[in-house]
C-alpha atoms as a PDB file:
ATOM      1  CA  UNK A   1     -12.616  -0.436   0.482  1.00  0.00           C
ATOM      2  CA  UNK A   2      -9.376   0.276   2.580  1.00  0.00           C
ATOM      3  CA  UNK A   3      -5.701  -0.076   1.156  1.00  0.00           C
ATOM      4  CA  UNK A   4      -3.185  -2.359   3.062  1.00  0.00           C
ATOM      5  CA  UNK A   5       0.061  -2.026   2.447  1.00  0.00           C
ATOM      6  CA  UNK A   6       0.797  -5.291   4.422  1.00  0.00           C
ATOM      7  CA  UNK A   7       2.435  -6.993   1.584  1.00  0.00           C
ATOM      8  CA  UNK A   8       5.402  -4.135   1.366  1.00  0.00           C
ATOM      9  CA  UNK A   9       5.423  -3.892   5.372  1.00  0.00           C
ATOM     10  CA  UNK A  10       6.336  -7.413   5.576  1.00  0.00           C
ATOM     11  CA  UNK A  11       8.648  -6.802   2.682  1.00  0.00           C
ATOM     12  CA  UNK A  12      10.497  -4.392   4.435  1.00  0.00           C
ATOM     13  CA  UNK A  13      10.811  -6.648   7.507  1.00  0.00           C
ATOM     14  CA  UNK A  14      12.472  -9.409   4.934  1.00  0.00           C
ATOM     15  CA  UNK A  15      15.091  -7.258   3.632  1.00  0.00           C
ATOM     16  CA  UNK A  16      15.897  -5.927   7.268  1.00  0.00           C
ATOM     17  CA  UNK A  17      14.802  -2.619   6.018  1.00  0.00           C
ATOM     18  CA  UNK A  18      12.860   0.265   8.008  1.00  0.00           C
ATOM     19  CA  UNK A  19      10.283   2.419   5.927  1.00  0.00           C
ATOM     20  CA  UNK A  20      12.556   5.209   6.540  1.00  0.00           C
ATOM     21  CA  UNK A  21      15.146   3.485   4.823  1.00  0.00           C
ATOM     22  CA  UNK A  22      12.644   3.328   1.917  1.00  0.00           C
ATOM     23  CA  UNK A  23      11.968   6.848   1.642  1.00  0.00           C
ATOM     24  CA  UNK A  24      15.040   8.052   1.464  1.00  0.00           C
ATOM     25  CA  UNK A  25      16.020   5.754  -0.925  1.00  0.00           C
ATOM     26  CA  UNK A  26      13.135   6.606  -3.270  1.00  0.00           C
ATOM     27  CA  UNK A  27      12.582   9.934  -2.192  1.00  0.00           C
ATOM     28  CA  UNK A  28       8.576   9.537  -0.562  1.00  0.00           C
ATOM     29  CA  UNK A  29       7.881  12.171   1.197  1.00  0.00           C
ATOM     30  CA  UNK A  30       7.016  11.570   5.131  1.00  0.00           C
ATOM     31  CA  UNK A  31       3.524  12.779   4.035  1.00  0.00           C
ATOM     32  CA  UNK A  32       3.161   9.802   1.749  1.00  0.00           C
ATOM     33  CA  UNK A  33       4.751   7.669   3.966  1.00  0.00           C
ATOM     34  CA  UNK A  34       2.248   8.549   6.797  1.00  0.00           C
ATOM     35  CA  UNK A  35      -0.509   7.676   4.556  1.00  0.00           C
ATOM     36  CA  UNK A  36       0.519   4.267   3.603  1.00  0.00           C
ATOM     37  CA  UNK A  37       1.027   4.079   7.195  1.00  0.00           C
ATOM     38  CA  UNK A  38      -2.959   4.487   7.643  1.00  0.00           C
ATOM     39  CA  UNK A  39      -4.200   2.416   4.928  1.00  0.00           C
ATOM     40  CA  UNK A  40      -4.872   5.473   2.755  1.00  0.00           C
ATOM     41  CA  UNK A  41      -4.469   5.933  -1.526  1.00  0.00           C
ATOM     42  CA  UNK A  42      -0.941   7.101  -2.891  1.00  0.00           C
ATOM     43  CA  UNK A  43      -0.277   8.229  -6.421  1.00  0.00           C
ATOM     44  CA  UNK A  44       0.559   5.498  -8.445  1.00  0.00           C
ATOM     45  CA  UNK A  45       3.946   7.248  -9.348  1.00  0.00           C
ATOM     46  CA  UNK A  46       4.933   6.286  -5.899  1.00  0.00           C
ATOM     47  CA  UNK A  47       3.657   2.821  -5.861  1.00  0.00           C
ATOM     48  CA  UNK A  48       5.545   1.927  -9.748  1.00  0.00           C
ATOM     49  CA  UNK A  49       8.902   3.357  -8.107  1.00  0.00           C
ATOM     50  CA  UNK A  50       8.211   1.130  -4.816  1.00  0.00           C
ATOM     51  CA  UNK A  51       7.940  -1.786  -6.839  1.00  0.00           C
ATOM     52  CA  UNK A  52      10.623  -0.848  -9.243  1.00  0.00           C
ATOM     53  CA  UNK A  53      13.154  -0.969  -6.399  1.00  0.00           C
ATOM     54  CA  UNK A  54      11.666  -3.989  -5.176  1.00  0.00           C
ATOM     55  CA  UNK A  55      11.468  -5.647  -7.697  1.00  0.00           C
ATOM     56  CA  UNK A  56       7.826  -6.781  -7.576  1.00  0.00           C
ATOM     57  CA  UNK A  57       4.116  -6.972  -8.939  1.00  0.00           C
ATOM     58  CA  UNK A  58       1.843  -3.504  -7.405  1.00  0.00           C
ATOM     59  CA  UNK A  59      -0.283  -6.796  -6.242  1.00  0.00           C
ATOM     60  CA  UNK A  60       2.789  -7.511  -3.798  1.00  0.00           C
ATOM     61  CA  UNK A  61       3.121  -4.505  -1.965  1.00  0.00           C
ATOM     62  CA  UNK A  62      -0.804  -3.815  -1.777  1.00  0.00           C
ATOM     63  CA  UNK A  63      -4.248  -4.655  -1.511  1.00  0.00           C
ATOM     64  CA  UNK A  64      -7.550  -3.886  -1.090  1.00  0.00           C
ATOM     65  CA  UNK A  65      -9.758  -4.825   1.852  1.00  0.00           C
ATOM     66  CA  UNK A  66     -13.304  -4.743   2.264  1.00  0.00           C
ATOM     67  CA  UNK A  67     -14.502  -2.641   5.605  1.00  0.00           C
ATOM     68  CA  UNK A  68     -17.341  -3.415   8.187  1.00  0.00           C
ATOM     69  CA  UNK A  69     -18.750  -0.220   6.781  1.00  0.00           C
ATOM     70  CA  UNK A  70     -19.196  -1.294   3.057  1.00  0.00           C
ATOM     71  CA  UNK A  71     -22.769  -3.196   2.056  1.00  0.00           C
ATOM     72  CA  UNK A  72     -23.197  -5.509  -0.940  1.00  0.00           C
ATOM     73  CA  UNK A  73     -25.310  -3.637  -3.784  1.00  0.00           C
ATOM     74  CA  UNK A  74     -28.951  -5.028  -3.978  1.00  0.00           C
ATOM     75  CA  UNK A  75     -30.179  -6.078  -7.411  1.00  0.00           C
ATOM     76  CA  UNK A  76     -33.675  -5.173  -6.487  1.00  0.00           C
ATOM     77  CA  UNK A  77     -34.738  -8.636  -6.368  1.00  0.00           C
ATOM     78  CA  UNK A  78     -36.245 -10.446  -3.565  1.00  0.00           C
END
């Protein structure tokens, strides 16, 4: 499964913010910043202060998405 971030993006774009804006505020490091920008997992220390300064649910600001890549488990049955 891949992360999207979608949810804060659009966030952002609501409260005329920039993501830059957001990491200085919170102090992210451009690091972690660069991997929410590619859909990849941050520490969930990062995610609880994102949503503490926004004021939302970790189910706002994220989400997980299933990839091309990913098959449904067989149960063995036919």
């Amino acid at each position: 499964m891949a992360v999207s971030y979608n949810g804060l993006w659009k966030m952002l774009i609501d409260r005329n913010m920039y993501k830059k804006d957001l990491a200085t505020e919170l102090n992210i490091s451009s690091a972690t910043m660069a991997k929410m920008g590619k859909g990849e997992s941050v520490s969930m220390d990062v995610l609880a202060r994102i949503c503490s300064y926004m004021d939302c649910d970790i189910g706002d600001i994220m989400s997980f998405e299933k990839t091309d890549r990913e098959e449904v488990p067989s149960n063995g049955s036919k």
